[in-house]
Protein backbone atom coordinates (compact mmCIF):
# COMPACT_ATOMS: atom_id res chain seq x y z
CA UNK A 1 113.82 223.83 52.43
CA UNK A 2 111.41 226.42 54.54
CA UNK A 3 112.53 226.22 58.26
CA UNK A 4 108.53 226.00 58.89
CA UNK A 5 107.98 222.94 56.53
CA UNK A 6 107.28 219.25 58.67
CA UNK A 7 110.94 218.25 56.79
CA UNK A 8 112.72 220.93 58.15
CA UNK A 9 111.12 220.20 61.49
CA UNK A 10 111.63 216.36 61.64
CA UNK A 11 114.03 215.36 58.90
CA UNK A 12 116.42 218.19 58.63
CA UNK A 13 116.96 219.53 62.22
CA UNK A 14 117.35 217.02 64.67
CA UNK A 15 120.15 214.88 62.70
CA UNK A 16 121.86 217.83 62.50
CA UNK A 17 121.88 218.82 65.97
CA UNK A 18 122.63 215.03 67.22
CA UNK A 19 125.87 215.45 64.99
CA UNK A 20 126.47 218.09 66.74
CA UNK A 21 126.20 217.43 70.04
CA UNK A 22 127.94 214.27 69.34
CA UNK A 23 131.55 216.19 67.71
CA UNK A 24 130.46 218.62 70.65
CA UNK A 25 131.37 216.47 73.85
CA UNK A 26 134.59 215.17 71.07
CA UNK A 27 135.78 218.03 70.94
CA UNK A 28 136.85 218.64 67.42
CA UNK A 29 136.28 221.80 66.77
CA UNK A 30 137.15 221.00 62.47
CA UNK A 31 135.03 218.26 62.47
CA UNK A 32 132.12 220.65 63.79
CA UNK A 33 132.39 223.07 61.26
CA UNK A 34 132.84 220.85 58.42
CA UNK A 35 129.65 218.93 59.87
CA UNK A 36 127.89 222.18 59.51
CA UNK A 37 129.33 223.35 56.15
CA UNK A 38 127.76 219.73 55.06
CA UNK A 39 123.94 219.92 56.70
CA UNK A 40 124.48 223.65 55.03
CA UNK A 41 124.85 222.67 51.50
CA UNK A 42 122.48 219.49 52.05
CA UNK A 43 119.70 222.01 53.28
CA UNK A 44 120.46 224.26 50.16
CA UNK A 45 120.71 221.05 47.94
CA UNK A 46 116.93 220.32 48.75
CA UNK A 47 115.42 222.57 46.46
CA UNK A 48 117.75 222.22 43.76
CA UNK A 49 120.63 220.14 43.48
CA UNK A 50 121.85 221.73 40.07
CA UNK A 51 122.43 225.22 41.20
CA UNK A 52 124.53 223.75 44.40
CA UNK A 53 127.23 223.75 41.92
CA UNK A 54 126.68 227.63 41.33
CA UNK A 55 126.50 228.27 45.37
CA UNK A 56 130.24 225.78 45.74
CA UNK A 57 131.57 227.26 42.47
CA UNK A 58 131.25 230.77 44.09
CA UNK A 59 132.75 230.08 47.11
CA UNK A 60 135.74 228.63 45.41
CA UNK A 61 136.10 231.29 43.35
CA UNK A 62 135.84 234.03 46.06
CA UNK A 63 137.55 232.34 48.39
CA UNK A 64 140.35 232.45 45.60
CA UNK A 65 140.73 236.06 44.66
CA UNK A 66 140.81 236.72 48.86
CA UNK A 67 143.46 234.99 48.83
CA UNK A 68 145.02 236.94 45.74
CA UNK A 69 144.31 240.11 47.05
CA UNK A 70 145.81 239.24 50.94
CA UNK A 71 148.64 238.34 49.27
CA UNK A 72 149.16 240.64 46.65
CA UNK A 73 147.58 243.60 47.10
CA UNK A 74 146.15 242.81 44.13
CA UNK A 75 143.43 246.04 43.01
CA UNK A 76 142.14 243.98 39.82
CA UNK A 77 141.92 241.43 41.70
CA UNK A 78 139.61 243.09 44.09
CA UNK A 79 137.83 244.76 41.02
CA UNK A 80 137.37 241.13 39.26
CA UNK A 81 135.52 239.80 42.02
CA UNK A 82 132.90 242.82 42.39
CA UNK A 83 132.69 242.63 38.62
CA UNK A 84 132.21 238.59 38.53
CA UNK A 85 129.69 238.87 41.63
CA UNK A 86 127.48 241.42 40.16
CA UNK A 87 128.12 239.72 36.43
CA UNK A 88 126.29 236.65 38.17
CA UNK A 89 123.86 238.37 39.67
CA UNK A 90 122.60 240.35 36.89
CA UNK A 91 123.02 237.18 34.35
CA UNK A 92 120.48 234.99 36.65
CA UNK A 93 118.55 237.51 38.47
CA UNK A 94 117.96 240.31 35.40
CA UNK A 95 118.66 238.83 31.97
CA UNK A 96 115.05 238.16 31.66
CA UNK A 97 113.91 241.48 33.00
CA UNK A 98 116.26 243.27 30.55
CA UNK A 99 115.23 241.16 27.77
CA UNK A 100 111.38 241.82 28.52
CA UNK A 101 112.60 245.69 28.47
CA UNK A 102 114.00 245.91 25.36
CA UNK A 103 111.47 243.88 23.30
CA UNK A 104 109.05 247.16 24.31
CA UNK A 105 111.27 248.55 20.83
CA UNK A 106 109.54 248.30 18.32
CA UNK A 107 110.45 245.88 15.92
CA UNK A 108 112.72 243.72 18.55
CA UNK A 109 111.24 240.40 19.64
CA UNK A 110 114.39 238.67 21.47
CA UNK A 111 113.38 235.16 23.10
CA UNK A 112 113.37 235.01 26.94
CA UNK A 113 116.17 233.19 28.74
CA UNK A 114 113.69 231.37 30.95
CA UNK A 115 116.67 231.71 33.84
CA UNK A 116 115.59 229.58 37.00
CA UNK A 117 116.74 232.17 40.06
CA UNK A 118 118.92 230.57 42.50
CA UNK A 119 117.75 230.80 45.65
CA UNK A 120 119.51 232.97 48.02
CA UNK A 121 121.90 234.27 44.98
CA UNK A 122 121.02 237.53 46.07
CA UNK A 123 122.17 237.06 49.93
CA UNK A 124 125.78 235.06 49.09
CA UNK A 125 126.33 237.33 46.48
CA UNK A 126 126.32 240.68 49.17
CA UNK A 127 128.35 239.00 51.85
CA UNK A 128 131.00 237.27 49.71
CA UNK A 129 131.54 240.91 47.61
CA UNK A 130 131.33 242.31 51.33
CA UNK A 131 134.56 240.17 52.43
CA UNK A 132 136.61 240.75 49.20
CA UNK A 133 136.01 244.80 50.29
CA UNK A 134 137.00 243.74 53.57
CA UNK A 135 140.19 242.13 52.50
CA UNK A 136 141.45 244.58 50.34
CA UNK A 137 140.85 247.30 53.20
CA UNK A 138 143.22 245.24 55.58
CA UNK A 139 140.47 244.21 58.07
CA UNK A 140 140.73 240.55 57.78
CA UNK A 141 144.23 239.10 58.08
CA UNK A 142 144.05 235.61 57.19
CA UNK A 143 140.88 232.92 57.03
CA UNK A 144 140.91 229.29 56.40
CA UNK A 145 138.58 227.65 54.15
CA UNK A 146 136.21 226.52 56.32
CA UNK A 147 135.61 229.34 58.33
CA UNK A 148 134.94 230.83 55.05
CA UNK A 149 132.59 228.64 53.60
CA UNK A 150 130.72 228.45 57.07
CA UNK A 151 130.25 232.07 57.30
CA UNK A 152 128.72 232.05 53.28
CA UNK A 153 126.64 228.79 53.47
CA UNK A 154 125.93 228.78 57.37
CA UNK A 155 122.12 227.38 57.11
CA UNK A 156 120.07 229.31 59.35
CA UNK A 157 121.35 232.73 56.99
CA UNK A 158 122.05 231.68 53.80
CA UNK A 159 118.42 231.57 52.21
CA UNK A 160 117.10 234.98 53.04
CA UNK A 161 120.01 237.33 55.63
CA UNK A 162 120.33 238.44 57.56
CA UNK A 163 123.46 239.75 55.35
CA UNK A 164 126.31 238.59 57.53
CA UNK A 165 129.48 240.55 57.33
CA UNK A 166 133.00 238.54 58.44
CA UNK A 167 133.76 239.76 61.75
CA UNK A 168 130.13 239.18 62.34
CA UNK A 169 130.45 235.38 62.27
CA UNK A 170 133.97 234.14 61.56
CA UNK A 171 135.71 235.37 64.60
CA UNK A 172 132.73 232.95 66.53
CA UNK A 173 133.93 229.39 64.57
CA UNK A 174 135.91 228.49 67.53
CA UNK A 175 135.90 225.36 69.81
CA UNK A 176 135.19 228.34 72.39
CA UNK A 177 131.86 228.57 71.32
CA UNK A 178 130.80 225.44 70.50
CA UNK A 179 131.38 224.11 74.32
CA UNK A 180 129.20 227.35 75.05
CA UNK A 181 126.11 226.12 77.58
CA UNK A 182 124.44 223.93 75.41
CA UNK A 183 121.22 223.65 77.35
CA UNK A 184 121.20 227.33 77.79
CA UNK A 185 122.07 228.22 74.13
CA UNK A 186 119.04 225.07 72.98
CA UNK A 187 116.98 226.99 75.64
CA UNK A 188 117.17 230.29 73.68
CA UNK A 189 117.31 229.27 70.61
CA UNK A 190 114.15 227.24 70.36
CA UNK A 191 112.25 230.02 72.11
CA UNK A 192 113.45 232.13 69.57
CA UNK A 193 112.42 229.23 66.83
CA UNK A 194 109.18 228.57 67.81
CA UNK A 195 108.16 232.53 68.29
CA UNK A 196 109.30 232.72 64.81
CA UNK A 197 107.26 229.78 64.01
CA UNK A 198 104.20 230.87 65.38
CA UNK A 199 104.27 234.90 63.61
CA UNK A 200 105.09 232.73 59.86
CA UNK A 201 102.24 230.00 60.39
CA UNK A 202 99.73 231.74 62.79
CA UNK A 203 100.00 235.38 62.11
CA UNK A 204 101.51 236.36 58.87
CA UNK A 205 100.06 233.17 56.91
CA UNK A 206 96.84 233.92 58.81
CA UNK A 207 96.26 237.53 57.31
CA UNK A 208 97.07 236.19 53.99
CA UNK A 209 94.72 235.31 51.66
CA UNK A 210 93.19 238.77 52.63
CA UNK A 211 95.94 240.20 50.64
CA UNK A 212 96.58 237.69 47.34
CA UNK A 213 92.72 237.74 47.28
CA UNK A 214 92.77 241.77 46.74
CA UNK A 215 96.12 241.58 44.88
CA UNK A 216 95.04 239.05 42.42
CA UNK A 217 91.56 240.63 41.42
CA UNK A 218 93.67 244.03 41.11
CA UNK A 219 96.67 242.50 38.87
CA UNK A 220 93.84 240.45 36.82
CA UNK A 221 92.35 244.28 35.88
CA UNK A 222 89.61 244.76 38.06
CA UNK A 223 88.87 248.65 39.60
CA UNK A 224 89.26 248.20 43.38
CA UNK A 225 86.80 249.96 45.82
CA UNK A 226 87.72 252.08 48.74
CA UNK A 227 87.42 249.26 51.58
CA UNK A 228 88.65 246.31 49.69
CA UNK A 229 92.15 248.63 48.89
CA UNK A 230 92.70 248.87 52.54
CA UNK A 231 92.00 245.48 53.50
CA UNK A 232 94.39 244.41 51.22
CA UNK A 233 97.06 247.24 51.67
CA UNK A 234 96.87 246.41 55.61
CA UNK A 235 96.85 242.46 54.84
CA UNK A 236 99.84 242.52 53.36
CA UNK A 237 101.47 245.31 55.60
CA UNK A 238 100.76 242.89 58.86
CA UNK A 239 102.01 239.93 56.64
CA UNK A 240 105.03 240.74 55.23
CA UNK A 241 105.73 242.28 59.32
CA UNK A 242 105.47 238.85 60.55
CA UNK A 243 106.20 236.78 57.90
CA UNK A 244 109.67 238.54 57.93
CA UNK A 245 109.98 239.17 61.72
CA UNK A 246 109.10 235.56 62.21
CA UNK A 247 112.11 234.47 59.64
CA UNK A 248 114.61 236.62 61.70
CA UNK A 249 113.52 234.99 64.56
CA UNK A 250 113.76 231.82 63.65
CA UNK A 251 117.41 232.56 62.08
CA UNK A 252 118.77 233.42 65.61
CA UNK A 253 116.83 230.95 67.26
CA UNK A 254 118.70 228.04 65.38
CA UNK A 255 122.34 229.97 64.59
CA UNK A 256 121.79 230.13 68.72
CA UNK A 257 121.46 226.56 68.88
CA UNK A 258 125.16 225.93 67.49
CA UNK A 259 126.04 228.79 70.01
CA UNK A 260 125.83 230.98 67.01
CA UNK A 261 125.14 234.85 67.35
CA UNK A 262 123.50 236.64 64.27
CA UNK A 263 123.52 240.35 64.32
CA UNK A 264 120.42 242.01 64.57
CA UNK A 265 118.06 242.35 61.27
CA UNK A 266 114.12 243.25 62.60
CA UNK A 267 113.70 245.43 65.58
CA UNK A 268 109.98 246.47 65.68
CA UNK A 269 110.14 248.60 62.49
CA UNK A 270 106.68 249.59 62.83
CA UNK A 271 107.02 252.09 65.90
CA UNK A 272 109.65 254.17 64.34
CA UNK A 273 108.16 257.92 64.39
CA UNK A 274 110.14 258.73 61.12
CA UNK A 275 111.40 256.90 57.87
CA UNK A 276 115.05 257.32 59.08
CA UNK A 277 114.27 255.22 62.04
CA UNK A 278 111.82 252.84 60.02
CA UNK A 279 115.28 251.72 57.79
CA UNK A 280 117.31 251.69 61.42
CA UNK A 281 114.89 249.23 62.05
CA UNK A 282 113.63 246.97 58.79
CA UNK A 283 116.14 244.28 57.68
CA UNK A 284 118.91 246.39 59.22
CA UNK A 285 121.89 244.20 57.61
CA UNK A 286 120.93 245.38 54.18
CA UNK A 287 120.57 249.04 55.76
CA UNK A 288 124.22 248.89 56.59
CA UNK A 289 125.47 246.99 53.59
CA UNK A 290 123.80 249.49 51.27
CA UNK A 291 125.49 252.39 53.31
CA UNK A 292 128.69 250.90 53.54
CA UNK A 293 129.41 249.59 50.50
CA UNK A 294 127.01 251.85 48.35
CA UNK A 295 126.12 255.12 49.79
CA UNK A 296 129.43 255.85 51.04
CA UNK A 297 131.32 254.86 48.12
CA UNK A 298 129.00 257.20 46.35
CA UNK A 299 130.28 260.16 48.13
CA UNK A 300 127.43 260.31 50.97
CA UNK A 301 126.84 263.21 52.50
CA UNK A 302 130.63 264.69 51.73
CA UNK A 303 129.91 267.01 48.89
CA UNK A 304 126.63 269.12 49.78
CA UNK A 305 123.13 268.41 50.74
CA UNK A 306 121.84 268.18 46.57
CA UNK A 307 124.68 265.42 46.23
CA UNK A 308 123.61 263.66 49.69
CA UNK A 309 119.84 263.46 48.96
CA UNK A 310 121.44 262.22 45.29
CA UNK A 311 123.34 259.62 46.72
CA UNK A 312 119.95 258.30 48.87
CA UNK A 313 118.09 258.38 46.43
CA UNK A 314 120.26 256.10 44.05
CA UNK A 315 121.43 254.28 46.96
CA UNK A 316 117.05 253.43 47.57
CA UNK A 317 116.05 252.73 44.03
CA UNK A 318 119.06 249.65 43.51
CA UNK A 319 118.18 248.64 47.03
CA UNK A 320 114.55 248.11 45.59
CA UNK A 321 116.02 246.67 42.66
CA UNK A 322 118.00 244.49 44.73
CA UNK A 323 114.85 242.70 46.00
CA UNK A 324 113.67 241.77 42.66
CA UNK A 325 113.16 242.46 38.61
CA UNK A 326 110.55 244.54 38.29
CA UNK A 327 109.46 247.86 37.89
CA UNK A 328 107.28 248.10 40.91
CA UNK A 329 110.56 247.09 43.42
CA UNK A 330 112.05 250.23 41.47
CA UNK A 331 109.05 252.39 42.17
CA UNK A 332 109.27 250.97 46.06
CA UNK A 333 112.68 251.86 46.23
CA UNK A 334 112.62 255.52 44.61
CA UNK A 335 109.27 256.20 46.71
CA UNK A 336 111.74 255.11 50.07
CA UNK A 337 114.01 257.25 48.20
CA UNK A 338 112.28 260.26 48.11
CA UNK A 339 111.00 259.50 51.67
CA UNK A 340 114.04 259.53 53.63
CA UNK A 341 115.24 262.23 51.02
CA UNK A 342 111.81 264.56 52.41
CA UNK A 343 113.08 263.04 56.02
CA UNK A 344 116.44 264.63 55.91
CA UNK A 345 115.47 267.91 54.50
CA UNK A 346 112.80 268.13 57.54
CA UNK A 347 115.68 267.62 59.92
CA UNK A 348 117.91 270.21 58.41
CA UNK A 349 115.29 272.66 58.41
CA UNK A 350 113.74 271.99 62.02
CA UNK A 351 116.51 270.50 63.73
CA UNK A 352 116.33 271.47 67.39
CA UNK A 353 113.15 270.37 69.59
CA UNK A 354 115.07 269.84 72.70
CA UNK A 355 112.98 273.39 74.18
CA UNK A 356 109.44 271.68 73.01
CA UNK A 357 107.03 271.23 75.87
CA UNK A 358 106.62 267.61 77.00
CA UNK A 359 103.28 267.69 75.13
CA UNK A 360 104.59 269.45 71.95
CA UNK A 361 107.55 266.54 71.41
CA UNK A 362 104.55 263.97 72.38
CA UNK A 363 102.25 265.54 69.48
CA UNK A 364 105.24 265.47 67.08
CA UNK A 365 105.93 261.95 67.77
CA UNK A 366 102.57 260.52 67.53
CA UNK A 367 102.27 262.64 64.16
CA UNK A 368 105.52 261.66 62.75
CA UNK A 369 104.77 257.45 63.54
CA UNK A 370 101.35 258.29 61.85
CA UNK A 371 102.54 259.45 58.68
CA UNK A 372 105.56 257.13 59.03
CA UNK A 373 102.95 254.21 58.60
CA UNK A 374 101.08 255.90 56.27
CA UNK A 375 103.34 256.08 53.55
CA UNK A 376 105.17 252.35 54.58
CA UNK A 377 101.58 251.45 53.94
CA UNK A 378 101.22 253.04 50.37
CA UNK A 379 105.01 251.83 49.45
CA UNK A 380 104.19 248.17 50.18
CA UNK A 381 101.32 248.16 47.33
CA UNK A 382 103.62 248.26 44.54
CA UNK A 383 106.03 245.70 46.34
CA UNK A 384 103.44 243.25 46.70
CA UNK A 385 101.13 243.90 43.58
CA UNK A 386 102.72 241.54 40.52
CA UNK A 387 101.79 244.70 38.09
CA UNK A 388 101.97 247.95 37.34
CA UNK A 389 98.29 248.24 36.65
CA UNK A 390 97.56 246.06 39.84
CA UNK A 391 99.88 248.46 42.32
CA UNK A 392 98.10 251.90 40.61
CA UNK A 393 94.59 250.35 40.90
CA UNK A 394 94.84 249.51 44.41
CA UNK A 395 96.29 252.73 44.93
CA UNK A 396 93.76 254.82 43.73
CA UNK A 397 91.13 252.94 45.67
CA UNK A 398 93.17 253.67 49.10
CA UNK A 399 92.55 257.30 48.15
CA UNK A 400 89.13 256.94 47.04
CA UNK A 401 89.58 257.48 43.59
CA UNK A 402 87.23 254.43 42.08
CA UNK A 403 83.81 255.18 41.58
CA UNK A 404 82.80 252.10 39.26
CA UNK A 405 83.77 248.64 40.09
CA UNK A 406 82.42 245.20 39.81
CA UNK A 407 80.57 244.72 42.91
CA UNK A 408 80.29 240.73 42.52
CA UNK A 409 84.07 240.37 42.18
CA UNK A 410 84.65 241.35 45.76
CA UNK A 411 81.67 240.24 47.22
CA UNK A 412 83.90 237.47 48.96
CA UNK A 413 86.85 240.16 50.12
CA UNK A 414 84.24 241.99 51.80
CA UNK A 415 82.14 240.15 52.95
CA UNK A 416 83.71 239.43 56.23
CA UNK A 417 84.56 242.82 56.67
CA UNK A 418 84.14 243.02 60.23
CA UNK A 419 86.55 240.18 60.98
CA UNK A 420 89.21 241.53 58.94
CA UNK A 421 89.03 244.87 60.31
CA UNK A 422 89.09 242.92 64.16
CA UNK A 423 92.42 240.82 62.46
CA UNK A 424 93.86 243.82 61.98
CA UNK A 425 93.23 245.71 64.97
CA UNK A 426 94.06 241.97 67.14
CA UNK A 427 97.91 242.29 64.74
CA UNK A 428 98.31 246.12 65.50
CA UNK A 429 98.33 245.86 69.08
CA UNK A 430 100.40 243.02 69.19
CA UNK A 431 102.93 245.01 66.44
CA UNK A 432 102.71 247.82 68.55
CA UNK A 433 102.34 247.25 72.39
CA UNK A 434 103.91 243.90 72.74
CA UNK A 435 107.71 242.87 73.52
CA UNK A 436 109.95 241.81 70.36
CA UNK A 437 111.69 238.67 70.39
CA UNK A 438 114.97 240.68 70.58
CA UNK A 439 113.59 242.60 74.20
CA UNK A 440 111.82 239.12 75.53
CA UNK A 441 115.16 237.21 75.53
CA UNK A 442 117.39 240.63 75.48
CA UNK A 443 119.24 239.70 79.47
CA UNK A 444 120.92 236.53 77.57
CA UNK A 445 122.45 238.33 74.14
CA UNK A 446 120.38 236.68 71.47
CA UNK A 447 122.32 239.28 68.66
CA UNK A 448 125.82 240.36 68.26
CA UNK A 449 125.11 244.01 68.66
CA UNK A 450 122.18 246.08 70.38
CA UNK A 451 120.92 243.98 72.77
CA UNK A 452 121.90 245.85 75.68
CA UNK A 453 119.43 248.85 73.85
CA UNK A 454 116.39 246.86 73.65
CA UNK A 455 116.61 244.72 76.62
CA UNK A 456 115.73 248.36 78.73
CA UNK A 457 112.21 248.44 76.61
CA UNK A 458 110.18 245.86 78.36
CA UNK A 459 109.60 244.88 81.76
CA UNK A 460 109.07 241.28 80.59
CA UNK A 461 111.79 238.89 80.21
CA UNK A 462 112.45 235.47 79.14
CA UNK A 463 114.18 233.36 81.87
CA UNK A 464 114.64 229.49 81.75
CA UNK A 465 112.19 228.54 83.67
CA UNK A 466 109.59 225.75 83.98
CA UNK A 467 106.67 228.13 83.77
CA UNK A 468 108.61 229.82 80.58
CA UNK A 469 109.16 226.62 79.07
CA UNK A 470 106.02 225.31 79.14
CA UNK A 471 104.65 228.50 77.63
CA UNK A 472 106.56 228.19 74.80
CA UNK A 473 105.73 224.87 74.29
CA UNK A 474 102.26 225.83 74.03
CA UNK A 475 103.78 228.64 71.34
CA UNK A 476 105.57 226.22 69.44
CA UNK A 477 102.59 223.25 69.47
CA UNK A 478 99.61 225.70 68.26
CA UNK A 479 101.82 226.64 65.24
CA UNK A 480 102.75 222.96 64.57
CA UNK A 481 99.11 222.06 64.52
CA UNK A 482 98.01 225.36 61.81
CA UNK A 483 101.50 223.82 60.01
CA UNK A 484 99.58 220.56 59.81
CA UNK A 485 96.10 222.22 58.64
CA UNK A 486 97.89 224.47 56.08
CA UNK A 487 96.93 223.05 52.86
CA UNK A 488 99.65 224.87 50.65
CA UNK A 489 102.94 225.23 52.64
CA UNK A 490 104.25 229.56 51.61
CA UNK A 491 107.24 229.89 51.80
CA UNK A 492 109.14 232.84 53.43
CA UNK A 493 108.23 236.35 51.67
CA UNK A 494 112.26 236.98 51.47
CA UNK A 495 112.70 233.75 49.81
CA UNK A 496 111.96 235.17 46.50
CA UNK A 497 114.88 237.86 46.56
């Protein structure tokens, strides 16, 4: 269920809030969370009832060896449920891809699997291996079942992060919270929602078919010419900005509702000046998970810079891996690799600017957010493009490298040329000189952590006001009106990993 489908808007959310406010002003704390656990696995459920078994049968299972290893210390224990996680993972996310792989032998021609993905196996998968770590290193002392379960299934996170960690979430299940200021916390949180709402159905869907029709004439084999590459490669780089900034927002908007804090997973990625600050930035739960349960583990940056830059690297190329089977979400990850690897080596070699003239540190920062964006720009065409072929021919038209192409064939791509290029220019000021969600609503802690740092960044704020809530009615009703001219409902980018 997409929280911008009509079902999710009408069906879905306000039973689930009128059970809520109804156990609220009762008073049972239980009842609440068990209330939520329920709308939680009814809202996963929708899409496919079957693989709700998988999604309970992991909890279970989890839930389990925690218990195991709280009580006993237990290492294999600890080691099982890493080992049956990942086993899980790479059965229903990679069997195929591996499969597809090895039939490139010659002479082996082994039948595909035809695996259905579960959605969201990706997401449950990080967080529960993330509280079995936890357990073992003594951080969490003891944790009912509920609380557990809530903090896998919780609704607003559980399809696509952010990648909640334990103390992030289950230290907030209390009655405390839930008799929180409702009509403050329902004031937030559906500013939040329908901000989110309007970047996924205005904005990111809006720039769209620029970028599947460029992606889909370059995966079906076509040579693409200098122009149409960057339409596309800037299509998709403004969609998959809002499409994902618009699904954080609308995560915190409706964990807020419940009186629910998230932590903090999208924080204007595209005005970092550097590739370091781009991944401080972009989906900044799987940032930390990958360093603190991956890069660290590896060794980090204990044993020399050749082993550091090692240890990114690797740490880069599963973390593209991690997003989906396929070569080209390898050859993202390695190119982010070799990015931040360039990054750190800079830094090492230049590392003091503090004596730079006030123009010299402005020239440096405007250079390093330009080629910042120019290589997130060239990484996202292999992450969108559903080929190999697709990803290189777009590619070399960004760098002008196709002389002969079929001229017909993107006739229609460019023949509005001068809109799309005032689309993108409308989306880049808006990306770059506009408040975040995060700063607009920053004086009233919409995240766990960092609010405080971007609240300073803007001069305007959110309040609840009259004048505020009527704007964001006005937010909220233009996207429900595109959601009700949309032909074909897309889902969430993030969805598919």
């Amino acid at each position: 269920m997409v929280f911008s489908s009509l079902e999710f808007i009408y069906l879905f959310l306000p039973p689930v809030l009128v059970g809520y406010f109804a156990l609220r002003a009762w008073g049972r704390e239980n009842l609440i969370i068990w209330w939520l656990i329920a709308a939680s696995l009814a809202f996963y459920a929708w899409w496919s009832p079957l693989h709700l078994l998988l999604l309970i049968g992991s909890v279970m299972a989890n839930f389990a060896l925690h218990r195991i290893i709280l009580r006993k210390r237990s290492k294999g224990a600890l080691a099982l449920g890493i080992a049956g996680n990942l086993a899980t993972l790479a059965y229903f996310k990679y069997a195929d891809f591996l499969i597809a792989n090895v039939n490139l032998v010659p002479g082996v021609d082994l039948p595909a699997l035809g695996i259905v993905l579960p959605l969201a196996i990706s997401f449950f998968t990080f967080q529960q291996i993330s509280f079995l770590c936890d357990t073992w290193r003594g951080e969490i002392s003891e944790c009912d079942f509920s609380r557990y379960c809530l903090f896998v299934v919780f609704f607003p996170q559980l399809i696509a992060g952010p990648i909640v960690l334990q103390k992030d979430t289950i230290p907030q299940f209390t009655l405390k919270v839930f008799r929180g200021r409702l009509s403050l916390n329902l004031a937030i949180g559906g500013t939040l929602f329908a901000i989110g709402l309007f970047k996924k159905i205005v904005l990111a869907d809006g720039v769209a078919p620029l970028a599947s029709a460029v992606f889909g004439l370059a995966d079906a084999g076509h040579a693409v010419p200098f122009k149409a590459a960057w339409i596309g490669a800037l299509a998709y780089t403004f969609q998959i900005y809002f499409d994902f900034s618009g699904y954080c927002d609308m995560a915190l908007g409706l964990a807020r509702m419940f009186g629910i804090r998230l932590p903090m997973n999208f924080n204007s990625p595209y005005k970092a000046t550097s590739i370091v600050d781009f991944w401080r930035r972009w989906h900044i739960t799987l940032s930390r998970f990958l360093r603190d349960y991956l890069y660290i583990p590896l060794g980090g940056n204990r044993h020399g810079p050749a082993r550091r830059y090692g240890n990114l690297f690797a740490t880069m190329v599963l973390g593209g891996l991690w997003h989906g089977a396929s070569w080209n979400f390898v050859i993202w990850g390695a190119l982010h690799g070799f990015y931040l690897t360039v990054n750190h080596a800079w830094s090492a070699l230049f590392p003091d600017r503090s004596n730079a003239s006030s123009l010299a540190r402005a020239f440096y920062t405007s250079f390093g957010h330009a080629v910042t964006m120019i290589a997130v720009i060239f990484a996202w065409v292999p992450f969108r493009a559903e080929t190999l072929d697709g990803a290189l021919a777009v590619m070399s038209g960004m760098i002008g490298q196709t002389v002969l192409y079929d001229s017909q064939a993107w006739s229609a791509v460019l023949a509005n040329e001068a809109l799309s290029w005032t689309q993108f220019l409308v989306l880049a000021l808006v990306v770059f000189y506009a408040p975040n969600s995060i700063e607009l609503v920053g004086k009233y802690r919409p995240v766990i952590d960092a609010f405080s740092a971007v609240r300073a960044r803007t001069v305007l704020h959110w309040r609840p006001s009259r004048r505020w809530a009527v704007a964001m009615s006005g937010v909220f009703g233009i996207a429900l009106l595109q959601l009700y001219r949309l032909e074909d409902l897309t889902e969430f980018i993030y969805f598919n990993f």
